[in-house]
Protein backbone atom coordinates (compact mmCIF):
# COMPACT_ATOMS: atom_id res chain seq x y z
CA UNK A 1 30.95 50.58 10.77
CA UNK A 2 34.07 49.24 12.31
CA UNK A 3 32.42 45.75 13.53
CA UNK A 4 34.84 45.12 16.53
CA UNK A 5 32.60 48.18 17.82
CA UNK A 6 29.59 45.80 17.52
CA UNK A 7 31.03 44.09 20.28
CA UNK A 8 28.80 44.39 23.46
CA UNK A 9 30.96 45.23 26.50
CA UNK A 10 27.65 44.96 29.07
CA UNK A 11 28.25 42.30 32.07
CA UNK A 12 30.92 40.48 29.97
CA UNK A 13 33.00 38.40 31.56
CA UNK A 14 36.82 38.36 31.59
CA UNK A 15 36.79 35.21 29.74
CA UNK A 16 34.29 36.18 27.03
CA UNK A 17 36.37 39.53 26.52
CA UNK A 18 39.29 37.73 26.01
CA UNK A 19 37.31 35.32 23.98
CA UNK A 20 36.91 37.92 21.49
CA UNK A 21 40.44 39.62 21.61
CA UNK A 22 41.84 35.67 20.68
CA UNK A 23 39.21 35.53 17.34
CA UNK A 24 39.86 39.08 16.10
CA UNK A 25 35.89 39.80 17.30
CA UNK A 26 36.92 43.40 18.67
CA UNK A 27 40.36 44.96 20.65
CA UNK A 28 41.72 46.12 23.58
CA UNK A 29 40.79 49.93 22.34
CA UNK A 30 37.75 49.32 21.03
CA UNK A 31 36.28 47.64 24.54
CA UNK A 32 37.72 50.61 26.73
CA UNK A 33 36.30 52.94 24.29
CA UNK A 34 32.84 51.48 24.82
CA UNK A 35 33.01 51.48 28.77
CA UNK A 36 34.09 55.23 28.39
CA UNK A 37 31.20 55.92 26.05
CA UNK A 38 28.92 53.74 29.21
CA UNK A 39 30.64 56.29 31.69
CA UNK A 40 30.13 59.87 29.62
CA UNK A 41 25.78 58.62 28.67
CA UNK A 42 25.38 57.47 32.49
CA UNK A 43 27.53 58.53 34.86
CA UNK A 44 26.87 61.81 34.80
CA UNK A 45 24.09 62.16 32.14
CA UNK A 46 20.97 60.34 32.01
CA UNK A 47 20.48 58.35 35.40
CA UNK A 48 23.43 60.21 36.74
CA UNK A 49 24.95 57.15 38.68
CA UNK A 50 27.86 59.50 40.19
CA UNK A 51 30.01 56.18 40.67
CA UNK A 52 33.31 58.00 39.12
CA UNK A 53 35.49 60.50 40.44
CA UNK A 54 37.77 60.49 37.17
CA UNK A 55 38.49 58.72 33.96
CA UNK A 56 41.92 57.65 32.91
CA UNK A 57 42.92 59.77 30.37
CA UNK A 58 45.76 57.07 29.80
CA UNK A 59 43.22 54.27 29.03
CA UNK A 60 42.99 54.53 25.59
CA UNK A 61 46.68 54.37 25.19
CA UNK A 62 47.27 51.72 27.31
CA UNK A 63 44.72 49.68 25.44
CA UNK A 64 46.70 50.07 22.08
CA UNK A 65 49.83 48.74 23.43
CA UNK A 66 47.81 45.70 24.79
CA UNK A 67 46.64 45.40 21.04
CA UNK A 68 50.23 45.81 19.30
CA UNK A 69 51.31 43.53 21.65
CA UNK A 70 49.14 41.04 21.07
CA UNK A 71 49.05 41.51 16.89
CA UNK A 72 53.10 41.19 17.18
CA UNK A 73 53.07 37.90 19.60
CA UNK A 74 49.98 36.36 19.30
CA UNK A 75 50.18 36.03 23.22
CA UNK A 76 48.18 38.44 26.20
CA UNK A 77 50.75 40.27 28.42
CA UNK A 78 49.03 39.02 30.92
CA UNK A 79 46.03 37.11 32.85
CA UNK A 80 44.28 40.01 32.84
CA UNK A 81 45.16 41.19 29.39
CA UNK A 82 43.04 44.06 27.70
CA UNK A 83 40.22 43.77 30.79
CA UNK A 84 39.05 47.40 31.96
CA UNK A 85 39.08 47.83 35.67
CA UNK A 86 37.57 50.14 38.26
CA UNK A 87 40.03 51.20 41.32
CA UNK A 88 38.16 52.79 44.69
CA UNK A 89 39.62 56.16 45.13
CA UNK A 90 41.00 54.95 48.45
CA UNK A 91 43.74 53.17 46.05
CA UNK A 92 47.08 55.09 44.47
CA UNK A 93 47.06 54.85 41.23
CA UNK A 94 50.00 56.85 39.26
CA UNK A 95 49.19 60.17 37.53
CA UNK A 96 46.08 60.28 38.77
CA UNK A 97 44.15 61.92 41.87
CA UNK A 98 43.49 60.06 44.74
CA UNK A 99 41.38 61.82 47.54
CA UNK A 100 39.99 58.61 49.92
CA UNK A 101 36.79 60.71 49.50
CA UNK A 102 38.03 64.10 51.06
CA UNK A 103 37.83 66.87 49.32
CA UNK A 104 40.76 68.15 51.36
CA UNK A 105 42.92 66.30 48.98
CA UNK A 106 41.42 66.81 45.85
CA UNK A 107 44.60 67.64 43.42
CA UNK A 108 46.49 65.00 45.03
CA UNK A 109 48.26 63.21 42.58
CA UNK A 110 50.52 60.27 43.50
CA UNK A 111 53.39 58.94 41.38
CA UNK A 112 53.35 55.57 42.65
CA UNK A 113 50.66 52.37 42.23
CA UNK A 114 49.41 50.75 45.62
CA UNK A 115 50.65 47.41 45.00
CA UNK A 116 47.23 45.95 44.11
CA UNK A 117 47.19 48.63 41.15
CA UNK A 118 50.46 47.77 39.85
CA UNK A 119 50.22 44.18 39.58
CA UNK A 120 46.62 44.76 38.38
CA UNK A 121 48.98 46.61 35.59
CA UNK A 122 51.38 44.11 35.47
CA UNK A 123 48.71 41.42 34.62
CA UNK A 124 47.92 43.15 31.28
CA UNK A 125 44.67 44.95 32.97
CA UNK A 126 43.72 48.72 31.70
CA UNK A 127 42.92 50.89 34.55
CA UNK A 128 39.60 52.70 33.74
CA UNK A 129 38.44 55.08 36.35
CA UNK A 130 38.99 55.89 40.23
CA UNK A 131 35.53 55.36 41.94
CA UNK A 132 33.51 57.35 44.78
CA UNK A 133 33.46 56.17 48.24
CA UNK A 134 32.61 56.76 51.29
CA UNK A 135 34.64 60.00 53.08
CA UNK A 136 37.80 58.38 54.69
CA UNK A 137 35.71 55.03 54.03
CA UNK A 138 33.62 56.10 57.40
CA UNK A 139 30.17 54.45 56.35
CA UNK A 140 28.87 51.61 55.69
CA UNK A 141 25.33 52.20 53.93
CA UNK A 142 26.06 54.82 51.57
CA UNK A 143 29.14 57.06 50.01
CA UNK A 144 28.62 60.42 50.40
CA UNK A 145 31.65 62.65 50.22
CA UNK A 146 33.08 66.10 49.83
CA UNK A 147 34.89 65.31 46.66
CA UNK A 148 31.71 65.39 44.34
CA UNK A 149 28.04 66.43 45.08
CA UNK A 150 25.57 63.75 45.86
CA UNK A 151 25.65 59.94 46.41
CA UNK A 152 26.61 57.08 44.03
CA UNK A 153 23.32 55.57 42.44
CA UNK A 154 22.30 52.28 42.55
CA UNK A 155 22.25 50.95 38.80
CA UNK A 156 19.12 48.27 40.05
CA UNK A 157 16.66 51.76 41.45
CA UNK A 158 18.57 54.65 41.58
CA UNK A 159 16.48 56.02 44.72
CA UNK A 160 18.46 53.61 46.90
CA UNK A 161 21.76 53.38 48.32
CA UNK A 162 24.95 51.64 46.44
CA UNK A 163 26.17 50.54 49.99
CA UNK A 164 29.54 51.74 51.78
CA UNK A 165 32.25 52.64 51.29
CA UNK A 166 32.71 50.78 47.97
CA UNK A 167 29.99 52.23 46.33
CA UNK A 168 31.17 53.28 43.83
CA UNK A 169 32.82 50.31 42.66
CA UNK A 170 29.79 48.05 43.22
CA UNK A 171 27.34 50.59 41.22
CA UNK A 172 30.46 50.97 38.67
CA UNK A 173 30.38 47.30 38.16
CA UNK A 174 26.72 46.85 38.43
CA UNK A 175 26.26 49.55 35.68
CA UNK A 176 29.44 47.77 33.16
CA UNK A 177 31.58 50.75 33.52
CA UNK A 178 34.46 47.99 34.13
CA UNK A 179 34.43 44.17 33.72
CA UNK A 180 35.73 44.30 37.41
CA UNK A 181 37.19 46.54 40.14
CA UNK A 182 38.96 47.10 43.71
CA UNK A 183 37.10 47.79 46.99
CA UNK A 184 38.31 48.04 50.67
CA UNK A 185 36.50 46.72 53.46
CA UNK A 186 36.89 47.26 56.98
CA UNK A 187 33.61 46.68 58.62
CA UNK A 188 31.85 45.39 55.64
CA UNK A 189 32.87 47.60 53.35
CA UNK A 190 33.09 45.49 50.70
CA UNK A 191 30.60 43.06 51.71
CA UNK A 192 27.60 45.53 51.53
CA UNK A 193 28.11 47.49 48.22
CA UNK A 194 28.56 43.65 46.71
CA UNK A 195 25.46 42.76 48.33
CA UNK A 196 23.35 45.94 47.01
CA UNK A 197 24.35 45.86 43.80
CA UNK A 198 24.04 42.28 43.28
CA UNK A 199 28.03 41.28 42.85
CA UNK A 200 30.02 38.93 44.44
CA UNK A 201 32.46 40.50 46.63
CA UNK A 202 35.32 39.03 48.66
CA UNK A 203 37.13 40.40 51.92
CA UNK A 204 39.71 38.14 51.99
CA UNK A 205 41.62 36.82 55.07
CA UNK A 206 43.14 39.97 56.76
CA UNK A 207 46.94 41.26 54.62
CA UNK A 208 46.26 38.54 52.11
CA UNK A 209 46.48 41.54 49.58
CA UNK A 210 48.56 44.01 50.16
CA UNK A 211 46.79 47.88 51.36
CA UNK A 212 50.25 49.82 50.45
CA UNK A 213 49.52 52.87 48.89
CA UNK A 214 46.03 52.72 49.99
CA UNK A 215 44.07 54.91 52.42
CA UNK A 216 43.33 52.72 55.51
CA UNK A 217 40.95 52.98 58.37
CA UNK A 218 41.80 50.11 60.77
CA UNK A 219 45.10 48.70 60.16
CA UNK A 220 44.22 45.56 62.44
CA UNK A 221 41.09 45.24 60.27
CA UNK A 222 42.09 46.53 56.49
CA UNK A 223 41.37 44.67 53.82
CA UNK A 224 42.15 45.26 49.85
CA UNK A 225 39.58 42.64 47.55
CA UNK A 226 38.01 42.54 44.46
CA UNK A 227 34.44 43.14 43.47
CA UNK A 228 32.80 41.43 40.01
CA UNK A 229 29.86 39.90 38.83
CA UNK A 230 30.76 36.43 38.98
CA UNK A 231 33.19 34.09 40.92
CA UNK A 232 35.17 33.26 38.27
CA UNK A 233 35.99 36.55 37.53
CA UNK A 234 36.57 37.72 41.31
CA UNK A 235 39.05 34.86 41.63
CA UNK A 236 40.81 36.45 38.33
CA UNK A 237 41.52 39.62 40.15
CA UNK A 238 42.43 37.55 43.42
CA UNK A 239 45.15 35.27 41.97
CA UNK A 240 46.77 38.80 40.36
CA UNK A 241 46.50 40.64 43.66
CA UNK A 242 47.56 38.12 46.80
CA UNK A 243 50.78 37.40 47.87
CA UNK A 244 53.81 38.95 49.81
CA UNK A 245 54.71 42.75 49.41
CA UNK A 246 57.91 44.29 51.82
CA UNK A 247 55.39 47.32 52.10
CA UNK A 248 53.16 45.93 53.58
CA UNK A 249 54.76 44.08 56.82
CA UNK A 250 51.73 41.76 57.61
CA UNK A 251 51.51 40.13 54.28
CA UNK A 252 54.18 38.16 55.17
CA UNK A 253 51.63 35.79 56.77
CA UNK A 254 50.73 34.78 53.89
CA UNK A 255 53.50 33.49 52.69
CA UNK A 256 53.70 29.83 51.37
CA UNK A 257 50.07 30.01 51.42
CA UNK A 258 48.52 31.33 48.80
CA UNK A 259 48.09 28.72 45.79
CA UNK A 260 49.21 28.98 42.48
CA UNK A 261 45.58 29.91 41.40
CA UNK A 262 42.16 30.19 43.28
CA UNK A 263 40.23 29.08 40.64
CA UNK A 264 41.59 25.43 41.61
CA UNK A 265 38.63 25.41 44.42
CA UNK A 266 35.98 26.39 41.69
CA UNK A 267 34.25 23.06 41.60
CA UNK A 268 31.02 22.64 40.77
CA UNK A 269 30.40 19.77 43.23
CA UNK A 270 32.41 21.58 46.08
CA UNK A 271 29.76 21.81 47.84
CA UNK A 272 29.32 17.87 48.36
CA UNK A 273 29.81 16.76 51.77
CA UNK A 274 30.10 19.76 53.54
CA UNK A 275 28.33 20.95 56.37
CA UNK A 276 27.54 24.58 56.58
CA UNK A 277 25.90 25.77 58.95
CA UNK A 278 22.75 28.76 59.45
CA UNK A 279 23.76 30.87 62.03
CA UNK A 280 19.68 32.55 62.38
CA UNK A 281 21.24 34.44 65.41
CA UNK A 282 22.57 37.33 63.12
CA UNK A 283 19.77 38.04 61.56
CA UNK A 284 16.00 37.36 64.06
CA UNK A 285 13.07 37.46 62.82
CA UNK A 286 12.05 40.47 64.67
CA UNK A 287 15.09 42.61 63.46
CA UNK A 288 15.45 40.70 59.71
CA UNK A 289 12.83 41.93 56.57
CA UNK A 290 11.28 38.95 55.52
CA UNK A 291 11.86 39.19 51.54
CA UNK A 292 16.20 39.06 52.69
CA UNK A 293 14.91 35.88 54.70
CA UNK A 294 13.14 34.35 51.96
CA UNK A 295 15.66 34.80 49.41
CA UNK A 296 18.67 33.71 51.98
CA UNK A 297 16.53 30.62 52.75
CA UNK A 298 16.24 29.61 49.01
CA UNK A 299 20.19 30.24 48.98
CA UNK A 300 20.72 27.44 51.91
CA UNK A 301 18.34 25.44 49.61
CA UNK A 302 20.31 25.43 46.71
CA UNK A 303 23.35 24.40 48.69
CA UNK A 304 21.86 21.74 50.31
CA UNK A 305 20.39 20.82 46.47
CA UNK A 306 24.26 20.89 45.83
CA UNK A 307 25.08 18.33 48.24
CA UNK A 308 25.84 20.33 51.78
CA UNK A 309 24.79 18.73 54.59
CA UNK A 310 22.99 22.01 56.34
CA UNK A 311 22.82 22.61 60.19
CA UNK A 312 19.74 24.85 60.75
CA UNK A 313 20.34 26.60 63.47
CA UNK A 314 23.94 26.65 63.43
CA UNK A 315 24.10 28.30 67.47
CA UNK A 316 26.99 30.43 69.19
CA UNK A 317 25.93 30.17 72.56
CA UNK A 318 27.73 33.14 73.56
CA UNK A 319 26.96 34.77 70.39
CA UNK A 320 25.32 37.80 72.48
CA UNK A 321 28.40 38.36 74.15
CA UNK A 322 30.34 40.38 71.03
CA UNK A 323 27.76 42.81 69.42
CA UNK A 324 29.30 44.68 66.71
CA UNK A 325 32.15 46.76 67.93
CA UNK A 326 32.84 50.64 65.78
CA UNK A 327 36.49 51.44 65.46
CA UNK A 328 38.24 52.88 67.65
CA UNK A 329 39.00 56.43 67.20
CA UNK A 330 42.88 55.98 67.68
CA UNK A 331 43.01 53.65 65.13
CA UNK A 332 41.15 55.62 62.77
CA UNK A 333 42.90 58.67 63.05
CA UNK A 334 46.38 56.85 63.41
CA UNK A 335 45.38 55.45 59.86
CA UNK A 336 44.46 58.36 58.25
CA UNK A 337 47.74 60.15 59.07
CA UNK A 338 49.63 57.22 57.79
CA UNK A 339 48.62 58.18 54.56
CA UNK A 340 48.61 61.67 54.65
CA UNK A 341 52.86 61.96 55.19
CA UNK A 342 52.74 60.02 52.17
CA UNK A 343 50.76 63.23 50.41
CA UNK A 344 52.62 66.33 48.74
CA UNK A 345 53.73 69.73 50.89
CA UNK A 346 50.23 71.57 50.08
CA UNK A 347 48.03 68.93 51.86
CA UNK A 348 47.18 68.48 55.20
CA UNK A 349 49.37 66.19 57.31
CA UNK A 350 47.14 65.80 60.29
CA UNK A 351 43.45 64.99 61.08
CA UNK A 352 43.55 68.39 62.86
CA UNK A 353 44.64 69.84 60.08
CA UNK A 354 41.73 68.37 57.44
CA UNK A 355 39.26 69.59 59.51
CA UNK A 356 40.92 73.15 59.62
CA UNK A 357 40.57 73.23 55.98
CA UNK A 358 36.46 73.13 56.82
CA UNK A 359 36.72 70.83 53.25
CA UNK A 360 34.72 67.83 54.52
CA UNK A 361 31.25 66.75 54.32
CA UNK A 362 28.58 67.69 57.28
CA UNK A 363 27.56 64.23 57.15
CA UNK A 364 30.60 63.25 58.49
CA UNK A 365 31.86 66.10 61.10
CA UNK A 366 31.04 65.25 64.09
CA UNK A 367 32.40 61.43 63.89
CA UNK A 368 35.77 63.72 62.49
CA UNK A 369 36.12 65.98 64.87
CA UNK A 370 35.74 63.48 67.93
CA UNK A 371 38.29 61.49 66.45
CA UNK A 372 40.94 64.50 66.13
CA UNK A 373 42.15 64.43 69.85
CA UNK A 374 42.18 60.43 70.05
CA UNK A 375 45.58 59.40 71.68
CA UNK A 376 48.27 56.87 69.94
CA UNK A 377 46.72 53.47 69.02
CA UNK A 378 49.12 51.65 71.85
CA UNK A 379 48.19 54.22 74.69
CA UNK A 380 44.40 53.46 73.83
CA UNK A 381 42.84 51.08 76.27
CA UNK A 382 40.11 50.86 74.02
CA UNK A 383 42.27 49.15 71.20
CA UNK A 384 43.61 46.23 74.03
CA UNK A 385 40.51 45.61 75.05
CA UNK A 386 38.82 45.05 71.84
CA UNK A 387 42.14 42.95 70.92
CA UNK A 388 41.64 40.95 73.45
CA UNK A 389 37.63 40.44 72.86
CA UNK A 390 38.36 39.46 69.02
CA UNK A 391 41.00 36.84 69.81
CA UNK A 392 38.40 35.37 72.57
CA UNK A 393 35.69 35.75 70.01
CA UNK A 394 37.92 33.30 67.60
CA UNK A 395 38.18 30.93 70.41
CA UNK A 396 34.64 31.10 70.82
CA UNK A 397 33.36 30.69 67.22
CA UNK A 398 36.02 28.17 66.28
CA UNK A 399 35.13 26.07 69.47
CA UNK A 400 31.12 26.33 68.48
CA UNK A 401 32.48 25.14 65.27
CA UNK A 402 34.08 22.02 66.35
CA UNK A 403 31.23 21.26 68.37
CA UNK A 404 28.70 21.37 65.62
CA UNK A 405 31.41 19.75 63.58
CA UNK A 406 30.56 22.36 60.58
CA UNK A 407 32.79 23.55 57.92
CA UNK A 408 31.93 26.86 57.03
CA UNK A 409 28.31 29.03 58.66
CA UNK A 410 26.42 31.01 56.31
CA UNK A 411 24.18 33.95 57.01
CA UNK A 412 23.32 37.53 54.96
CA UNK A 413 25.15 40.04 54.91
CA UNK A 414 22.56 42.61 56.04
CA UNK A 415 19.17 41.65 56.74
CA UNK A 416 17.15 44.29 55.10
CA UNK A 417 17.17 45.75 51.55
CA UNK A 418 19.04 48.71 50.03
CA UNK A 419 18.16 51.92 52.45
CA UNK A 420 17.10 55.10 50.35
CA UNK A 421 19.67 57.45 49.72
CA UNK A 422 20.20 60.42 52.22
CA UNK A 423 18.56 57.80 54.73
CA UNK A 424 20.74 55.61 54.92
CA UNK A 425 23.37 57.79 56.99
């Protein structure tokens, strides 16, 4: 036996990987081989996870240049170098389908990266797999879809849900099909897969990453991040993925103001000094299960351990004034179509036109079809009212803030466990 194949690929991290490429322990090829060989035993064999749509029949290839280029220069191509990654199917990715969970576009098959993908190339990273979501990313608790047959599993117990619409990322990840991999969120779309498969997710601040070439749902709300194991390694994909791009207009925001590398902040005494507070409001007693309670308090007691000041209750007092707000339909539908021009001839170019192709999911018709006659986002009074309730919102969280005199407010990020699938709809 080869023994770079007795290298174990489960839950490493990017920096033991490339630990091993640097002493000759294993290769490029020889790691994406074994996350393939993770995907064909239990993906669709054994537990039957369902977390990928499709492999990369390019992976393999594209881990042997990463090898020859590292046996002719002794140097990675790049931060990423050699590190298998998973990409939500709500992301372009050249030469290979991408549906955004519809089977309406199944054959779809862009020539172009979304910028996230192609700098995730650029950095020396192999792109593994495209991975189930959530149909048009509409919901939050689970991923069910018309593309393939039943829900992504949850690596942890596979009765209950993965989360939405990332699923498939987070149970991906969870399960070491990838080191790492690409998620959306919206409305927590990122956030709750992270959260039920135990990863650590980030939505970062709104067009920090680029969503070109991805399927949107919200424009004013659309967020591309990263989804890993640990922090380390989430910051690894962020410092690849932030920054400027032309395609995206509202990136430019961020210009001058993202630092030369995120893992700067990744002190282990950060936490000194600070004063974070609980804001209990989001999650009563009455609404909250008590095991997410316990296991949130013990997290405010290990920051607090780490030298946070905590402020317990952190309070809002107008906190009851913004419940959660859904999308609005204009917005959704407006964002949909955006990336269906981008599609070839054959496939629909309309909402309308998706659902006259009858190829969606009965889970997720009538939300569809109520959105198909929704006017223009800017003739939607909907959209300037809840504009103008999220900028008072700011005012009103940032001034609670300053009051309290807190730095940051911490609270879960749903308080209850992973629902059952084909319950959690």
């Amino acid at each position: 036996m080869d023994y770079r194949t007795m290298f174990r690929v489960e839950e490493k991290s990017i920096a033991e990987i490339q630990a091993a490429y640097r002493d000759g322990t294993t290769t490029a090829k020889a790691v994406t081989q074994a996350f393939l060989d993770r995907i064909a035993a239990y993906d669709r064999r054994g537990p039957q996870l369902w977390a990928i749509v499709v492999t990369n029949p390019e992976a393999i290839a594209d881990a042997e240049a990463l090898d020859r280029t590292f046996a002719e220069t002794g140097k990675f191509a790049g931060p990423l170098h050699g590190i298998p990654v998973l990409i939500k199917d709500n992301y372009d990715v050249a030469g290979l389908q991408t549906t955004g969970g519809s089977g309406a576009l199944i054959g779809w098959v862009p020539q172009k990266d979304a910028t996230a993908v192609a700098k995730l190339r650029e950095a020396g990273a192999i792109i593994l797999a495209k991975t189930t979501m959530s149909e048009w990313a509409r919901g939050g608790f689970d991923n069910i879809n018309s593309v393939l047959p039943t829900f992504a599993r949850n690596p942890y117990n596979t009765a209950h849900a993965t989360g939405g619409s990332s699923g498939g990322t987070g149970s991906g990840v969870a399960a070491s099909f990838g080191v790492a991999g690409l998620g959306s969120d919206t409305f927590g779309s990122i956030r709750n897969p992270s959260s039920n498969n135990a990863l650590v997710g980030l939505r970062p601040s709104w067009a920090l990453v680029s969503r070109a070439g991805m399927v949107g749902l919200y424009d004013g709300r659309d967020t591309a991040g990263p989804m890993a194991r640990t922090v380390e390694d989430l910051v690894a994909l962020l410092d690849v993925i932030a920054g400027v791009d032309p395609a995206d207009p509202a990136t430019a925001g961020a210009e001058g103001k993202v630092p030369e590398t995120y893992a700067a902040s990744l002190k282990p005494d950060g936490a000194k000094g600070k004063r974070i507070g609980v804001l209990r409001q989001a999650f009563p007693p009455n609404t909250s299960d008590p095991h997410v309670v316990d296991l949130f308090d013990k997290a405010v007691a290990d920051l607090k351990a780490a030298g946070a000041e905590i402020v317990d209750p952190f309070i809002v007092p107008e906190f009851k004034d913004f419940p959660p707000r859904s999308h609005p339909l204009s917005e959704v539908k407006a964002a949909i179509e955006r990336y269906l021009v981008t599609t070839g001839p054959e496939f629909p170019k309309t909402l309308a036109e998706v659902m006259e192709t009858e190829k969606f999911h009965p889970v997720h018709e009538v939300s569809l079809r109520a959105t198909v006659p929704a006017p223009p986002p800017r003739e939607d009074p909907i959209v300037h009212q809840l504009e103008a309730d999220e900028e008072k919102m700011r005012e009103v969280y940032d001034a609670a803030m300053r009051a309290a005199g807190v730095d940051a407010f911490v609270l879960p990020v749903a308080s209850y466990p992973p629902k059952l699938n084909a319950t959690a709809t």
